[in-house]
PDB file of N, CA and C in Angstrom:
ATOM      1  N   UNK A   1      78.898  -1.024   0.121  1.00  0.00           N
ATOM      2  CA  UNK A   1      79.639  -0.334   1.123  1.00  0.00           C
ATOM      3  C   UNK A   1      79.208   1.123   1.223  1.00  0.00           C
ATOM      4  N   UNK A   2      79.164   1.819  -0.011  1.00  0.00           N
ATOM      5  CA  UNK A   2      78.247   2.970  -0.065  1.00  0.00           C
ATOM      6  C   UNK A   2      77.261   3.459   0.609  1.00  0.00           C
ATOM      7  N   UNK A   3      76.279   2.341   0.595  1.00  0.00           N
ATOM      8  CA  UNK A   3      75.140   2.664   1.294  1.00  0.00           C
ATOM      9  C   UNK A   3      75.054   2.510   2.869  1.00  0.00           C
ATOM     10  N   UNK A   4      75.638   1.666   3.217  1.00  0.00           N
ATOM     11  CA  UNK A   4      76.208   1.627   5.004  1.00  0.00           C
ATOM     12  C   UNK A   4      76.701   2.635   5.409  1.00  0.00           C
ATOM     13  N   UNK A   5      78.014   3.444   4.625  1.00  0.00           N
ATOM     14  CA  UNK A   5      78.367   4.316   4.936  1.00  0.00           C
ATOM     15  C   UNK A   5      76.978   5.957   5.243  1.00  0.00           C
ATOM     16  N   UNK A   6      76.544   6.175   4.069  1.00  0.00           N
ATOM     17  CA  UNK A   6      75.116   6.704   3.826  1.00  0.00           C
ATOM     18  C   UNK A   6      74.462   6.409   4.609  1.00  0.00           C
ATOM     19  N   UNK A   7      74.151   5.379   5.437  1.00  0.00           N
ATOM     20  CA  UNK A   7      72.836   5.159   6.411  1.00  0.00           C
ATOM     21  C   UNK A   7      72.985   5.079   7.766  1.00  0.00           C
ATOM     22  N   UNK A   8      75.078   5.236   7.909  1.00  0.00           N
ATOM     23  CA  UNK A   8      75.544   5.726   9.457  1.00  0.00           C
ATOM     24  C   UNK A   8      75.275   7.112   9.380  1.00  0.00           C
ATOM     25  N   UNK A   9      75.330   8.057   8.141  1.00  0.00           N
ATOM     26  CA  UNK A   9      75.594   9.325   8.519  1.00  0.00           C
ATOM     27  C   UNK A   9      74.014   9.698   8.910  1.00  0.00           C
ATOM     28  N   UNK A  10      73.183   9.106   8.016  1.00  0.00           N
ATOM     29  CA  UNK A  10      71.997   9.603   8.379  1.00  0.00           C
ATOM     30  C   UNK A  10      71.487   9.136   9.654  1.00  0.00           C
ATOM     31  N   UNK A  11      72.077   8.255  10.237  1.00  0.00           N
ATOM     32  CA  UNK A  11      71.563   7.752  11.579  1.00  0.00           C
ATOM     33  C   UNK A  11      71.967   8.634  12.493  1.00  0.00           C
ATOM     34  N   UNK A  12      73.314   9.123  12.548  1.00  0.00           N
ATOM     35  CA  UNK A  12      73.832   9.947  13.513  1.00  0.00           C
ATOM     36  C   UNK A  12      73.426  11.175  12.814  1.00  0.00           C
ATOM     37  N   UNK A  13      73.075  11.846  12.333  1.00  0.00           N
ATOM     38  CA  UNK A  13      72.567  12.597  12.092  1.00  0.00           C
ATOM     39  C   UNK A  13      71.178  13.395  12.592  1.00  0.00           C
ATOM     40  N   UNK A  14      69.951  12.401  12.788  1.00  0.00           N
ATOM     41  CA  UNK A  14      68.775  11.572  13.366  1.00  0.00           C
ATOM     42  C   UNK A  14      68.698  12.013  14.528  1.00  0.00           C
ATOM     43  N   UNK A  15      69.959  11.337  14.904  1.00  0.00           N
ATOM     44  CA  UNK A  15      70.601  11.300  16.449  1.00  0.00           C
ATOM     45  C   UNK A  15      70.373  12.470  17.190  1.00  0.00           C
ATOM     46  N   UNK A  16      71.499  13.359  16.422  1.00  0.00           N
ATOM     47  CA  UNK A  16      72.107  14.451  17.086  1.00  0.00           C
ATOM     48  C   UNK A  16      70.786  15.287  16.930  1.00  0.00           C
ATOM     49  N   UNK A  17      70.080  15.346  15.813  1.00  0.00           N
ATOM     50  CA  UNK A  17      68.764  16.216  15.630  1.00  0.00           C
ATOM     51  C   UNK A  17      67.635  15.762  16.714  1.00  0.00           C
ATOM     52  N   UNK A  18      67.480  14.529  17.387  1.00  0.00           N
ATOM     53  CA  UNK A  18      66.706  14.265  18.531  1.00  0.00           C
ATOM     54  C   UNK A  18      67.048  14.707  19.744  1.00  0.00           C
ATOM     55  N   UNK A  19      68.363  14.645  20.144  1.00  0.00           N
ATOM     56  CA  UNK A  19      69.020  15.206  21.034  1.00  0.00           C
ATOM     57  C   UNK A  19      69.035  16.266  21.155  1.00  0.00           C
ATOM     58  N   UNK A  20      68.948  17.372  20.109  1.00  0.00           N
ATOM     59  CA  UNK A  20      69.065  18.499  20.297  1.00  0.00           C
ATOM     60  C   UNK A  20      67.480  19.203  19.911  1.00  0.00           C
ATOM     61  N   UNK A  21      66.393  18.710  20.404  1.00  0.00           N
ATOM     62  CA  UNK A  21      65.140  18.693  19.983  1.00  0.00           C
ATOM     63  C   UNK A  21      64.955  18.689  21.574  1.00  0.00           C
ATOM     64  N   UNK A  22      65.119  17.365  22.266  1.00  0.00           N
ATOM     65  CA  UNK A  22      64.882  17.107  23.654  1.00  0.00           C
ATOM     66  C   UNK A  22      65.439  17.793  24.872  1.00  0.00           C
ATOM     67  N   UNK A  23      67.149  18.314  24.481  1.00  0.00           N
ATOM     68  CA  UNK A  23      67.442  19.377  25.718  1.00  0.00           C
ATOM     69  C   UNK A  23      67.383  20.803  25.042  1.00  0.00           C
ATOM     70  N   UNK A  24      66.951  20.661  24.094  1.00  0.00           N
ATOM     71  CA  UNK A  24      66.618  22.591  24.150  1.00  0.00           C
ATOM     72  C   UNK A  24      65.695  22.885  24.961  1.00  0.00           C
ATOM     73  N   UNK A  25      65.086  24.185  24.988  1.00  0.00           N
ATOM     74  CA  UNK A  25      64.313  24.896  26.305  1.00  0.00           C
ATOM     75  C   UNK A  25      63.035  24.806  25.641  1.00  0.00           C
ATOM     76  N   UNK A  26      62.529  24.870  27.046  1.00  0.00           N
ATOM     77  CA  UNK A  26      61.161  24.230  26.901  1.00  0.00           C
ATOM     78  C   UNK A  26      60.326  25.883  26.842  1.00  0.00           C
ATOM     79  N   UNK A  27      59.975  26.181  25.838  1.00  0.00           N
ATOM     80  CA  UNK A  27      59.211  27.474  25.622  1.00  0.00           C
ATOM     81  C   UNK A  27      57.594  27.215  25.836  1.00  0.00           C
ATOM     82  N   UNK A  28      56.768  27.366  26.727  1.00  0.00           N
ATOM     83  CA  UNK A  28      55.341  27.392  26.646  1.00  0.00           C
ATOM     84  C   UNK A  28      54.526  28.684  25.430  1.00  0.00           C
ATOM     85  N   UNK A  29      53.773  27.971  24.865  1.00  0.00           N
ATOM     86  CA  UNK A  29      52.915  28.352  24.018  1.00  0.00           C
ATOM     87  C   UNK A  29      52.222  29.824  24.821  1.00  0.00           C
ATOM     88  N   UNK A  30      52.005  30.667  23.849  1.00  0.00           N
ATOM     89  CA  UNK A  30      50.880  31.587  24.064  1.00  0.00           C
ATOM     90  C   UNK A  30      49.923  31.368  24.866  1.00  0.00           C
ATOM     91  N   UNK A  31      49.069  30.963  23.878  1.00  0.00           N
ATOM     92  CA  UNK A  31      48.015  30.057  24.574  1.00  0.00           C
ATOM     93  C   UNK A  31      47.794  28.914  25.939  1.00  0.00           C
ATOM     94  N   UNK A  32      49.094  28.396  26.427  1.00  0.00           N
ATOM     95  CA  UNK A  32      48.740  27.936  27.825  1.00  0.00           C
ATOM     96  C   UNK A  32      49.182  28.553  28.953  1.00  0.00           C
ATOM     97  N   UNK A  33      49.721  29.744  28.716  1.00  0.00           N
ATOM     98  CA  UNK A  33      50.166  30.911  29.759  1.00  0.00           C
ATOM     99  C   UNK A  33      48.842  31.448  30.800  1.00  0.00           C
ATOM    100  N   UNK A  34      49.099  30.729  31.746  1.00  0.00           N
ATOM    101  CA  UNK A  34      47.756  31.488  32.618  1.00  0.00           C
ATOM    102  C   UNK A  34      48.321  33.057  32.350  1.00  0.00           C
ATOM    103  N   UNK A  35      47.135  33.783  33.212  1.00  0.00           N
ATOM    104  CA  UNK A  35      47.418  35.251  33.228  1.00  0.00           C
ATOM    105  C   UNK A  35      47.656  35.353  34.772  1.00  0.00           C
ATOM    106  N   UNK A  36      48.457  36.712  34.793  1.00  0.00           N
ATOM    107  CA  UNK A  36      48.671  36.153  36.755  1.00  0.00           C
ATOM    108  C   UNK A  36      48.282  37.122  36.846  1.00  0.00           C
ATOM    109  N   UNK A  37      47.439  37.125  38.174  1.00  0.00           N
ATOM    110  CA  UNK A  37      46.686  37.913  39.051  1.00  0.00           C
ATOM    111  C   UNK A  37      46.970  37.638  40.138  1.00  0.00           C
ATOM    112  N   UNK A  38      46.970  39.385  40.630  1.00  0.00           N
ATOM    113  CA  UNK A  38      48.033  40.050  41.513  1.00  0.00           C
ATOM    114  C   UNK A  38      46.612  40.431  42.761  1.00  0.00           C
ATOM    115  N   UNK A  39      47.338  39.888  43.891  1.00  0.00           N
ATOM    116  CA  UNK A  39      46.277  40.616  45.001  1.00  0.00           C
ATOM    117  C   UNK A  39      46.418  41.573  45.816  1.00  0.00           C
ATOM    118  N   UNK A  40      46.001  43.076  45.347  1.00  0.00           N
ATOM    119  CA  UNK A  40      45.853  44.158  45.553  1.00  0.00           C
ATOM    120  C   UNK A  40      45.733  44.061  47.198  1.00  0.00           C
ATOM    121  N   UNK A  41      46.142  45.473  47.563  1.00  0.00           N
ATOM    122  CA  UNK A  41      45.308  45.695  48.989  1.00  0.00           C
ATOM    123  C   UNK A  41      44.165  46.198  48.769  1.00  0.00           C
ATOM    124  N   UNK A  42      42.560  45.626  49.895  1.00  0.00           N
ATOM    125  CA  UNK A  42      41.700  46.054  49.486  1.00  0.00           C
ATOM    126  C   UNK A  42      41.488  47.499  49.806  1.00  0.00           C
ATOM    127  N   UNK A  43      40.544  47.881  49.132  1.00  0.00           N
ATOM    128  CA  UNK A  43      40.413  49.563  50.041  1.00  0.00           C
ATOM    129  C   UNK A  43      39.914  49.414  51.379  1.00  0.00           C
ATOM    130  N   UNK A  44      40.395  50.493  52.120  1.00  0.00           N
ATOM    131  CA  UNK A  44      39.538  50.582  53.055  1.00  0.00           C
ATOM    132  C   UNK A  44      38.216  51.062  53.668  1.00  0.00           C
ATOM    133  N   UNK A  45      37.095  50.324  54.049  1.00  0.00           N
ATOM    134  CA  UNK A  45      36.064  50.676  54.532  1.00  0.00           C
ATOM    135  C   UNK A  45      35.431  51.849  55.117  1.00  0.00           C
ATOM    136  N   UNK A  46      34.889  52.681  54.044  1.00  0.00           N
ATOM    137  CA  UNK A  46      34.488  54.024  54.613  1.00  0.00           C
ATOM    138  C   UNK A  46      33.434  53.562  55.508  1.00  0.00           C
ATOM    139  N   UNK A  47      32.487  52.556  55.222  1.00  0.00           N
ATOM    140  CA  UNK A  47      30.690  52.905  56.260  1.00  0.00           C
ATOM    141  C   UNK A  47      31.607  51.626  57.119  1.00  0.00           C
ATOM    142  N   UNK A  48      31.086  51.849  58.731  1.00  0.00           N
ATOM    143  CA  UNK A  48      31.274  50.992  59.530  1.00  0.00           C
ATOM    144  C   UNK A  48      30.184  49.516  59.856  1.00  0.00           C
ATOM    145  N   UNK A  49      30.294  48.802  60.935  1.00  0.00           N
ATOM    146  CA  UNK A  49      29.400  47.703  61.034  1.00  0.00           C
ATOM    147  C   UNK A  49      28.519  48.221  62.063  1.00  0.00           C
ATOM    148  N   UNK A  50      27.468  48.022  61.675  1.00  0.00           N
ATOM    149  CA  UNK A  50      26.198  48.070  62.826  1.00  0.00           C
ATOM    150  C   UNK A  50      25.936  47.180  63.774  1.00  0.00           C
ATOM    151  N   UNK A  51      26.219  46.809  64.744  1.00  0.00           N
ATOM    152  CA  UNK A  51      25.924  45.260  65.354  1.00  0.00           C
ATOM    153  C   UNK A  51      24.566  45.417  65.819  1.00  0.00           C
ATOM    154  N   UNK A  52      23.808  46.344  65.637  1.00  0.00           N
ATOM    155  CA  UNK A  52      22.553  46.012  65.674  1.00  0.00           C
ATOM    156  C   UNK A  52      21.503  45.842  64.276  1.00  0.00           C
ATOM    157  N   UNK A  53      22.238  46.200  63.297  1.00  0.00           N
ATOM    158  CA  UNK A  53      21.987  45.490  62.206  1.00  0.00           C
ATOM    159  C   UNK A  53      22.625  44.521  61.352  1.00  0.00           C
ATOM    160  N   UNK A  54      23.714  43.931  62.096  1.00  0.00           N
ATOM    161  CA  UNK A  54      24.616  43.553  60.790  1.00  0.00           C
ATOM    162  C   UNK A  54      24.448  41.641  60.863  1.00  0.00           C
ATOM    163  N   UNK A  55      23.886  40.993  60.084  1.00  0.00           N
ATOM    164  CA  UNK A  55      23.917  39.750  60.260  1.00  0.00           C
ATOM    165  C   UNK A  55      24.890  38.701  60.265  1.00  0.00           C
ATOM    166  N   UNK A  56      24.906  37.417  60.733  1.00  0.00           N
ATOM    167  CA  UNK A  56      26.508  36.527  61.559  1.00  0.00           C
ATOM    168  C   UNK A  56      26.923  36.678  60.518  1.00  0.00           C
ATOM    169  N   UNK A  57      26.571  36.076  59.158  1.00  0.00           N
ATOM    170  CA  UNK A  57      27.889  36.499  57.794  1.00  0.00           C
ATOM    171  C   UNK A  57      28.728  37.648  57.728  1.00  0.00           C
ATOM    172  N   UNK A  58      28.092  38.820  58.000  1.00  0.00           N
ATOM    173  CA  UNK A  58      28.473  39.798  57.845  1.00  0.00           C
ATOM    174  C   UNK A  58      29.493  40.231  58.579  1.00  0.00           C
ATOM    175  N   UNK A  59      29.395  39.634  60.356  1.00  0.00           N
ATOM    176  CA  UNK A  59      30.174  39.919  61.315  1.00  0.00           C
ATOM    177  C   UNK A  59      31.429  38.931  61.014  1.00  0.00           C
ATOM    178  N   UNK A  60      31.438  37.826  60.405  1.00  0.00           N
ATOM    179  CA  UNK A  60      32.644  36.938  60.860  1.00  0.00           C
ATOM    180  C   UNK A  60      33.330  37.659  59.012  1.00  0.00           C
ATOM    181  N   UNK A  61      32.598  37.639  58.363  1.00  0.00           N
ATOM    182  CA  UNK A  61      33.680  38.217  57.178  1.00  0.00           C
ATOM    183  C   UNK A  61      34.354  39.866  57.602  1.00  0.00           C
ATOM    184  N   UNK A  62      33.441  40.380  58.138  1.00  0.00           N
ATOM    185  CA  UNK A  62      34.427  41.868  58.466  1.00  0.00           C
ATOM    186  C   UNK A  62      35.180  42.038  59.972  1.00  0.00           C
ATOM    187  N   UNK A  63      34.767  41.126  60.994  1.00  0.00           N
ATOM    188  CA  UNK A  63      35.209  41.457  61.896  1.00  0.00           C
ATOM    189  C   UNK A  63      37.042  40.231  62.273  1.00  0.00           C
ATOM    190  N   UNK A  64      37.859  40.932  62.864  1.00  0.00           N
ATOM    191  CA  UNK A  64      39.230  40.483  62.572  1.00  0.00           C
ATOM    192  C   UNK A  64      38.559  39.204  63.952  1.00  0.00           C
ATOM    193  N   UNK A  65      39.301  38.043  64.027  1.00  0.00           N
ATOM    194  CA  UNK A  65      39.326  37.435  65.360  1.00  0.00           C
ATOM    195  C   UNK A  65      37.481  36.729  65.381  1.00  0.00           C
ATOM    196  N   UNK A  66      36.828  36.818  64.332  1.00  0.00           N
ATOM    197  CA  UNK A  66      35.483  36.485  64.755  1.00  0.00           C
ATOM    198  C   UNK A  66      34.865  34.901  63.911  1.00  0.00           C
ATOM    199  N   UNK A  67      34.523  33.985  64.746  1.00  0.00           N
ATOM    200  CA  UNK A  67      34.351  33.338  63.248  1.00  0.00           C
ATOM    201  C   UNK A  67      33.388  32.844  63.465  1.00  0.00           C
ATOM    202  N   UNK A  68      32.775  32.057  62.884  1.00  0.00           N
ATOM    203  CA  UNK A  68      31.052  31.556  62.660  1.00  0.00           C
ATOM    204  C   UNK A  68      30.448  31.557  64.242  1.00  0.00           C
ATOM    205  N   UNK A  69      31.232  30.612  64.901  1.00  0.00           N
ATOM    206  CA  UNK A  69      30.437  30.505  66.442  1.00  0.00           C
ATOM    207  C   UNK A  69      30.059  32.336  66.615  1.00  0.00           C
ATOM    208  N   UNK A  70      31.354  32.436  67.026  1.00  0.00           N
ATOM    209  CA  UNK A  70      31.026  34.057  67.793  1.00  0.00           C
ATOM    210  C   UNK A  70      30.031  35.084  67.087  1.00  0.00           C
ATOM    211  N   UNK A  71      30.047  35.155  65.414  1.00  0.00           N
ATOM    212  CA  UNK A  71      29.361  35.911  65.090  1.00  0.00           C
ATOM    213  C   UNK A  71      27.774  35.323  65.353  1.00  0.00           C
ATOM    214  N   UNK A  72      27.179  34.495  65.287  1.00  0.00           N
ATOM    215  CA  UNK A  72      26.054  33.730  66.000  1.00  0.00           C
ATOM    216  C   UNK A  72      25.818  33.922  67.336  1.00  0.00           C
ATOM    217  N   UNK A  73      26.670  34.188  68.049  1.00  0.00           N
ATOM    218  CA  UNK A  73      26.459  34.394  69.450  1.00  0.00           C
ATOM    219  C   UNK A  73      26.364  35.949  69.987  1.00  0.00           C
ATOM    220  N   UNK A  74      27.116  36.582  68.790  1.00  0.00           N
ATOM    221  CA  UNK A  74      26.137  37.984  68.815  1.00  0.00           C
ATOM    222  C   UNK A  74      25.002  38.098  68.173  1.00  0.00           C
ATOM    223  N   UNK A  75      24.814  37.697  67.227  1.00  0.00           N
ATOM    224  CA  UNK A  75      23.583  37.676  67.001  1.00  0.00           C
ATOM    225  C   UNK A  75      22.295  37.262  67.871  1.00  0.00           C
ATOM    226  N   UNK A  76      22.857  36.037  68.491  1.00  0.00           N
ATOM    227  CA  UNK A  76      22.140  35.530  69.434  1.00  0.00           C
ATOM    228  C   UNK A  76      21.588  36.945  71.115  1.00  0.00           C
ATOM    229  N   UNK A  77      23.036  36.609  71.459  1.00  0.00           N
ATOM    230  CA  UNK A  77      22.715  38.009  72.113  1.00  0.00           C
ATOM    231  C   UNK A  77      21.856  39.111  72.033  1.00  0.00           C
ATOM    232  N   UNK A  78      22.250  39.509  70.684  1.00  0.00           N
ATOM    233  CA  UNK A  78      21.296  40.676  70.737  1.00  0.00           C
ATOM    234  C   UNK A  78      19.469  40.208  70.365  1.00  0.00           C
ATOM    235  N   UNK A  79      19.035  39.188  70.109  1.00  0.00           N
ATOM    236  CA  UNK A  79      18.273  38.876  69.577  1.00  0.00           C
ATOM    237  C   UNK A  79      17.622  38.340  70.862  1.00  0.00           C
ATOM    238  N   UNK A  80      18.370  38.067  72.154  1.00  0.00           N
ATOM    239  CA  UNK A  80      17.805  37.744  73.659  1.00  0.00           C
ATOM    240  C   UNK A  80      17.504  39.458  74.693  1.00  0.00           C
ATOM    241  N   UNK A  81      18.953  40.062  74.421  1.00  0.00           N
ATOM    242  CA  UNK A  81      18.808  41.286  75.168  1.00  0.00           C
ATOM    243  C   UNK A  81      18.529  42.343  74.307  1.00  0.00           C
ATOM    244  N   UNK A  82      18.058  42.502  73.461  1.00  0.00           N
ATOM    245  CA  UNK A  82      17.700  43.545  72.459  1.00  0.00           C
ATOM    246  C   UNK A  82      19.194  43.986  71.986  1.00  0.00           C
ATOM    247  N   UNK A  83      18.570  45.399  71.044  1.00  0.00           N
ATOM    248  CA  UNK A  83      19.905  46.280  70.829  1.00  0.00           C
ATOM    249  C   UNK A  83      21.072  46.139  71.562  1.00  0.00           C
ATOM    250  N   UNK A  84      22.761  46.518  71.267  1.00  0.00           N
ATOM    251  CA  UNK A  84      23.170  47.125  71.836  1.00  0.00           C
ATOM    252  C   UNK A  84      23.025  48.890  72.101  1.00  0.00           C
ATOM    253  N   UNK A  85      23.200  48.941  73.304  1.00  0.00           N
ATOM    254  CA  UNK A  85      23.607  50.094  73.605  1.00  0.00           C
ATOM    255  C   UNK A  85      24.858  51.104  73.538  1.00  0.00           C
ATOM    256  N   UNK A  86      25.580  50.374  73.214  1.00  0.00           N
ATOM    257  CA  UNK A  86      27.397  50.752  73.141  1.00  0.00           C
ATOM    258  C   UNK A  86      28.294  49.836  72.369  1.00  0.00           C
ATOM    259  N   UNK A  87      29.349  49.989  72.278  1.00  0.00           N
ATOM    260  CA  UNK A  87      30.064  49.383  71.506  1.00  0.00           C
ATOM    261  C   UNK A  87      30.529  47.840  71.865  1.00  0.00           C
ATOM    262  N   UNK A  88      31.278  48.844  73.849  1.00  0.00           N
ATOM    263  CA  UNK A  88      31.477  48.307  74.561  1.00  0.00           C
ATOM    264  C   UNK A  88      30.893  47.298  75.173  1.00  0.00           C
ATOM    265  N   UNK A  89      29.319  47.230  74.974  1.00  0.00           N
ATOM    266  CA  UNK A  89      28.803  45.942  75.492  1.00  0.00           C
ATOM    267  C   UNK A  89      28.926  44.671  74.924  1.00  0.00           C
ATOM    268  N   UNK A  90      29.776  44.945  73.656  1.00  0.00           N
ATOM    269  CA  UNK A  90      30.087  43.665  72.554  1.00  0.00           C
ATOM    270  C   UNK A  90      30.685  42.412  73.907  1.00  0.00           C
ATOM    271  N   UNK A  91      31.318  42.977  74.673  1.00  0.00           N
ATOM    272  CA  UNK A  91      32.203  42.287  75.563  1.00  0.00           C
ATOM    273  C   UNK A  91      31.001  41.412  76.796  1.00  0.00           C
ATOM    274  N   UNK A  92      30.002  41.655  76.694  1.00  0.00           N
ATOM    275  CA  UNK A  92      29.242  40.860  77.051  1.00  0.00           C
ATOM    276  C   UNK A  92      28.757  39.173  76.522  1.00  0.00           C
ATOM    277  N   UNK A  93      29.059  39.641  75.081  1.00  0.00           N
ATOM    278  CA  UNK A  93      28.634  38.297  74.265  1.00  0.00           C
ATOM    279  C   UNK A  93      30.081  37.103  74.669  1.00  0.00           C
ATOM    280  N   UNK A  94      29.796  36.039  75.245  1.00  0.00           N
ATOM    281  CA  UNK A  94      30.210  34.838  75.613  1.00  0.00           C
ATOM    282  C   UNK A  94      31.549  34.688  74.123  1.00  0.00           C
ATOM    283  N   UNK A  95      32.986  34.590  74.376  1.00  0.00           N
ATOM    284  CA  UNK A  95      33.500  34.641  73.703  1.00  0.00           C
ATOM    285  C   UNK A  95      34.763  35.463  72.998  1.00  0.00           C
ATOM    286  N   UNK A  96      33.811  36.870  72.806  1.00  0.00           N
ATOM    287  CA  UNK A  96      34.352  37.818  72.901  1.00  0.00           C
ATOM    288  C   UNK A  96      34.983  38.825  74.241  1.00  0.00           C
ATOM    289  N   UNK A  97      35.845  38.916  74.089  1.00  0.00           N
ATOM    290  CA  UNK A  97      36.793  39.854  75.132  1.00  0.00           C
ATOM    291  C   UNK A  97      37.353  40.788  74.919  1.00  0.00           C
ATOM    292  N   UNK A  98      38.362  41.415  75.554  1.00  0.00           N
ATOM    293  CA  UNK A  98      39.081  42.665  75.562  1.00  0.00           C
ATOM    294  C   UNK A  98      39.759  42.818  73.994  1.00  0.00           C
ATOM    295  N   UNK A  99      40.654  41.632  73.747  1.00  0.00           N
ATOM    296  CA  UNK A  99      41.732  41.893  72.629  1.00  0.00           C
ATOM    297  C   UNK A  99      40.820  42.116  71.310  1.00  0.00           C
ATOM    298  N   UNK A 100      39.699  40.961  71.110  1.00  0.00           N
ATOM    299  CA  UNK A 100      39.229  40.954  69.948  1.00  0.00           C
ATOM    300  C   UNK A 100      38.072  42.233  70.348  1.00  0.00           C
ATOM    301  N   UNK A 101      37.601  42.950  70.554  1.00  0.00           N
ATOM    302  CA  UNK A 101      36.723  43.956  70.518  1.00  0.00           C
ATOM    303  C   UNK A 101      38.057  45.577  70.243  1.00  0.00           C
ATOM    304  N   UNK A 102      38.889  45.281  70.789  1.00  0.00           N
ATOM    305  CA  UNK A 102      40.020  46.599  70.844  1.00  0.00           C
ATOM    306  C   UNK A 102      40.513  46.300  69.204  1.00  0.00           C
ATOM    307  N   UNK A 103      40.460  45.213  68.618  1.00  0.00           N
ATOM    308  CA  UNK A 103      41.033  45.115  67.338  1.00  0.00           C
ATOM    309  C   UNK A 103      39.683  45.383  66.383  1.00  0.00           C
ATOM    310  N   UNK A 104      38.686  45.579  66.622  1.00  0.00           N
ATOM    311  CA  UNK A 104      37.747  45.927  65.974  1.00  0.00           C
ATOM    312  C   UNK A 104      36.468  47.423  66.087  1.00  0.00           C
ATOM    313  N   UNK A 105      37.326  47.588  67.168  1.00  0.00           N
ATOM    314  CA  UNK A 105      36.212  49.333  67.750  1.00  0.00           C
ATOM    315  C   UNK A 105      36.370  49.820  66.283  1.00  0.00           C
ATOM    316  N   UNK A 106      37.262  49.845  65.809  1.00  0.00           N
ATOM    317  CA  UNK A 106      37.161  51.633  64.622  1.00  0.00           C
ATOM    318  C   UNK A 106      36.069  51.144  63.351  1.00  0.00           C
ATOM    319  N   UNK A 107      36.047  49.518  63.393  1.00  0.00           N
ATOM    320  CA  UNK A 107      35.009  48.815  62.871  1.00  0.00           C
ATOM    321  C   UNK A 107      33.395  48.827  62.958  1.00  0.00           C
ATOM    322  N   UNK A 108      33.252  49.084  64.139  1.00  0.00           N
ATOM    323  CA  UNK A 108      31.941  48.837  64.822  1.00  0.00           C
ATOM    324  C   UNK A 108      31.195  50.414  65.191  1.00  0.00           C
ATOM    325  N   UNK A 109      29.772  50.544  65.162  1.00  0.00           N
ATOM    326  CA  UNK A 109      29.461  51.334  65.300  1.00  0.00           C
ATOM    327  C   UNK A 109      28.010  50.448  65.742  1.00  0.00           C
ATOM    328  N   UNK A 110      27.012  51.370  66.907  1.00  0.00           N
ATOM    329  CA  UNK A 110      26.008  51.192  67.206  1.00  0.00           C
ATOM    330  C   UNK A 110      24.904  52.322  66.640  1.00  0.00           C
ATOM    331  N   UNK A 111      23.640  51.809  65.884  1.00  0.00           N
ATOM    332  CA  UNK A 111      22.545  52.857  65.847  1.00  0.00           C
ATOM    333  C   UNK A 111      21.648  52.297  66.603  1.00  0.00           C
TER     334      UNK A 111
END
């Protein structure tokens, strides 16, 4: 009878120590803690874009509103009618218009 008694306590005992193993809080290790990285604002661009030098990568990553076609199609452009002459003639290239050239003048520069 002894030992029944002895081998309920240790059972519930068992018990309560699993139970209270499984809803305690779940603490992550040191070691699997990513590190978090925070995304800054970038600085802003002191040298401007050349569109008579600046190649299609170059135009669709810096220019707002521009993306692979269009920057190709200035390129193209200028590579049919030479240089630009102005800023303003951006608005010639098939694509580009009023809004997206006004969101990018302080961007653009011609040599």
């Amino acid at each position: 009878m002894r030992t029944g008694y002895f081998y309920s306590l240790i059972f519930a005992f068992l018990t309560s120590a699993s139970i209270a193993a499984i809803a305690g809080p779940v603490v992550p290790s040191e070691s699997s803690r990513a590190p978090v990285v925070m995304d800054v604002a970038k600085p802003a661009q002191s040298a401007k874009i050349d569109l008579n030098g600046a190649d299609a990568a170059t135009l669709q990553k810096e220019l707002a509103g521009v993306g692979e076609a269009k920057a190709q199609a200035i390129v193209a452009y200028r590579d049919t009618n030479g240089p630009f002459s102005s800023v303003d003639e951006l608005l010639e290239v098939k694509g580009i218009g009023k809004a997206i050239l006004d969101r990018n003048r302080d961007k653009l520069e011609v040599n």
